[in-house]
Protein backbone atom coordinates (compact mmCIF):
# COMPACT_ATOMS: atom_id res chain seq x y z
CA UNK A 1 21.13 29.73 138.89
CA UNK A 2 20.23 33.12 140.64
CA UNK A 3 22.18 36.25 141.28
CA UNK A 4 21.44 38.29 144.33
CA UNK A 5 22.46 42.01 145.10
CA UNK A 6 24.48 42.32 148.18
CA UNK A 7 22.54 45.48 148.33
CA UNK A 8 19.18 44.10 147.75
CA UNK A 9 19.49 41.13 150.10
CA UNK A 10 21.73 42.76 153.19
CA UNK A 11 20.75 39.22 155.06
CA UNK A 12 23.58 37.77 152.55
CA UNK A 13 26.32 40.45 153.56
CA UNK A 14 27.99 38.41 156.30
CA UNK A 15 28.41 35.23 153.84
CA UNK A 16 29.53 37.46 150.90
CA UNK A 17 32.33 38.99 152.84
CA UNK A 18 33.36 35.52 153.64
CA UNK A 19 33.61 34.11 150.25
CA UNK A 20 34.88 37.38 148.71
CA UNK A 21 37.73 37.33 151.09
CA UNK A 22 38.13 33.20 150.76
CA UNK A 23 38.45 33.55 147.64
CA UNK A 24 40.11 37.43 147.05
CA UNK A 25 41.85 38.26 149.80
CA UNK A 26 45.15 37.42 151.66
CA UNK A 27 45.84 38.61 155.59
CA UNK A 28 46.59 42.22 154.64
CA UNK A 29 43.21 42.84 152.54
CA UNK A 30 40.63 40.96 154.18
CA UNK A 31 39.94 44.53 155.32
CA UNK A 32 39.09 46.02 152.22
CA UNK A 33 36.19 43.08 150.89
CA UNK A 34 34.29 43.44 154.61
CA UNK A 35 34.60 47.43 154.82
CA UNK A 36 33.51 47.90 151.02
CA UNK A 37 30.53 45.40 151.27
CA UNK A 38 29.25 46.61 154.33
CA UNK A 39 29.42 50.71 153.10
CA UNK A 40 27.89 49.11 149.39
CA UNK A 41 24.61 48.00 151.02
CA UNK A 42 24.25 51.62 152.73
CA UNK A 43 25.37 53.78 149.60
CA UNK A 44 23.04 56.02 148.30
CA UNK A 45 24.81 55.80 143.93
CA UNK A 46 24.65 52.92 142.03
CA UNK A 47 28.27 51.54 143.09
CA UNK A 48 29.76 49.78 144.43
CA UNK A 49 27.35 46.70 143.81
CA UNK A 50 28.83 43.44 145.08
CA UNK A 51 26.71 40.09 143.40
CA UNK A 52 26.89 36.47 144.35
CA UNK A 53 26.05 33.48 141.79
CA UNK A 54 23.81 30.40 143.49
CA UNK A 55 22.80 27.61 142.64
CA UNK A 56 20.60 24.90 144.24
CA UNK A 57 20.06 24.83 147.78
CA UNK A 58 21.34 28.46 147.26
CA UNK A 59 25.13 27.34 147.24
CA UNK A 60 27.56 30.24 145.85
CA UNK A 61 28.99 29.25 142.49
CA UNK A 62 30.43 32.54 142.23
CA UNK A 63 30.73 36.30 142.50
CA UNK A 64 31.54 39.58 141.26
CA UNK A 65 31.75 43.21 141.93
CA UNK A 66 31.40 46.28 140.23
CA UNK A 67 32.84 49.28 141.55
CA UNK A 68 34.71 52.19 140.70
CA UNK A 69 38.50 51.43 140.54
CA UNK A 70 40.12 47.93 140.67
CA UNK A 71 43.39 49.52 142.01
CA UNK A 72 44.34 50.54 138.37
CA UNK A 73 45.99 53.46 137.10
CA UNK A 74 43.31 54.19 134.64
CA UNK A 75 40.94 56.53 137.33
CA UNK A 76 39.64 57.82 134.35
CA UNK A 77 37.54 54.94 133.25
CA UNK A 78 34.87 53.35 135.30
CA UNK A 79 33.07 51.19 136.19
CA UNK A 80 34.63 48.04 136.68
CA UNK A 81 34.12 44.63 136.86
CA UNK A 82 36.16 42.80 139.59
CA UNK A 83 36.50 39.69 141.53
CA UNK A 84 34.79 37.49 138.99
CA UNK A 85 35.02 34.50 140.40
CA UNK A 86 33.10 30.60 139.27
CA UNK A 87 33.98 27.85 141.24
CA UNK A 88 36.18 24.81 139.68
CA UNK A 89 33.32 22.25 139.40
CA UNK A 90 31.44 24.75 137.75
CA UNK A 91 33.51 26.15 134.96
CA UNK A 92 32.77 25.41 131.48
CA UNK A 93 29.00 26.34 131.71
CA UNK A 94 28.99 30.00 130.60
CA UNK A 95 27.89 31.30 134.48
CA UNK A 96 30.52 33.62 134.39
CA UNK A 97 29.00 35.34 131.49
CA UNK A 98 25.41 35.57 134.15
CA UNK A 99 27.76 37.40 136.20
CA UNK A 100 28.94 40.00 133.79
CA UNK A 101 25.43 40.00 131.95
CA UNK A 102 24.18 41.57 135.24
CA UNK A 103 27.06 43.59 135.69
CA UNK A 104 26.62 45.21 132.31
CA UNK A 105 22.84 45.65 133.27
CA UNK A 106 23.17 47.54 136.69
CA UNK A 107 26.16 49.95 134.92
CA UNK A 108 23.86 50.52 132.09
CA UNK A 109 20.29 51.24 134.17
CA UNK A 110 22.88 54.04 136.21
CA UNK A 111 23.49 55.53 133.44
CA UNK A 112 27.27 54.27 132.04
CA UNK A 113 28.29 53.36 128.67
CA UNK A 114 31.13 51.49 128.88
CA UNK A 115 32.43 48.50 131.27
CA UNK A 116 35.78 47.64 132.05
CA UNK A 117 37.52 45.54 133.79
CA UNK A 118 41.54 43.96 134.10
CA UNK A 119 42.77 40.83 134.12
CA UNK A 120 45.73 38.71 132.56
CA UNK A 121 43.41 36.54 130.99
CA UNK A 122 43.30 36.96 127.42
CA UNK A 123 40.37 34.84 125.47
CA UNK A 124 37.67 34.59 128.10
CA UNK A 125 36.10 38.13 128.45
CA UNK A 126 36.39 38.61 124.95
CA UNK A 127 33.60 35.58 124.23
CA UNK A 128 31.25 37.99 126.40
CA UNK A 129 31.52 41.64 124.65
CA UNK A 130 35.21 42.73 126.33
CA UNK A 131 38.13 44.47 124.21
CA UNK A 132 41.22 45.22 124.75
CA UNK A 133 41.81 48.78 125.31
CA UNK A 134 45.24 49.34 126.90
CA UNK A 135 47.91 47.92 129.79
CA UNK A 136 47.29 49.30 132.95
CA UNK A 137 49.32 49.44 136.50
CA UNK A 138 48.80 48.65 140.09
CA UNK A 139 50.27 50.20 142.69
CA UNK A 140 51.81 47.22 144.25
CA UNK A 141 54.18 46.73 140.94
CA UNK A 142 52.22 44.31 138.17
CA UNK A 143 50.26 45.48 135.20
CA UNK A 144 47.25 43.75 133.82
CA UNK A 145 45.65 44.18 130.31
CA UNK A 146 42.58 46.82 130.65
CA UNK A 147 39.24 45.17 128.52
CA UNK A 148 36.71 47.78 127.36
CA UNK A 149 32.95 47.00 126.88
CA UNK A 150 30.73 49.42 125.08
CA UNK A 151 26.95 49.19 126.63
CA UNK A 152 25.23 50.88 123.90
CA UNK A 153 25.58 48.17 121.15
């Protein structure tokens, strides 16, 4: 397994979009995954950073993003981890915890100290260094449980 930087490997932008949206998106937000990974690969601070998981023959097992806001109301904490994503036949082999091991690594090289990220998931990010820190709310309506990860330990 391998993670590549949308940023570091632009070559991989046009099959990122692709799955991010396939996997993401529905009709009105396709928009938002090809806009923000095209800027990402042109920005000149450490996010947004958009990642892809492969495997052999370089086929995507999965992805993930960090960026500043996952349409939360907490503005006031960043950054986040989004659109962590592992394929069905691979589940159950820890490669989501890859993704979010690089994820802490990029946030703490620019300089962060904490991660977060939602979800309605409870048990999974907590196996990987994720707490609970509050309920937060998205502008379309729902809330989702906010999980805090301190860098510095």
């Amino acid at each position: 397994m391998k993670i590549i930087s949308i940023r570091e490997n632009p070559s991989y932008k046009d099959i990122a979009i692709q799955y991010f949206q396939k996997r993401w998106a529905n009709e009105a937000t396709m928009k938002i995954y090809e806009d923000c990974i095209s800027n990402s690969i042109l920005a000149q601070r450490p996010l947004p950073q958009w990642y892809l998981l492969l495997g052999d023959q370089d086929k995507i097992v999965g992805c993930a993003g960090l960026i500043t806001n996952d349409f939360i109301s907490r503005m006031d904490l960043y950054p986040w981890v989004c659109a962590v994503y592992i394929e069905k036949e691979y589940r159950g082999n820890a490669y989501g915890k890859l993704l979010l091991d690089k994820a802490k690594e990029d946030a703490n090289e620019a300089g962060f100290s904490n991660l977060y990220l939602c979800t309605h998931h409870v048990g999974f990010y907590e196996k990987y260094g994720f707490n609970y820190l509050a309920e937060g709310y998205h502008p379309w309506g729902e809330s989702s449980r906010i999980y805090e990860c301190d860098l510095q330990r």
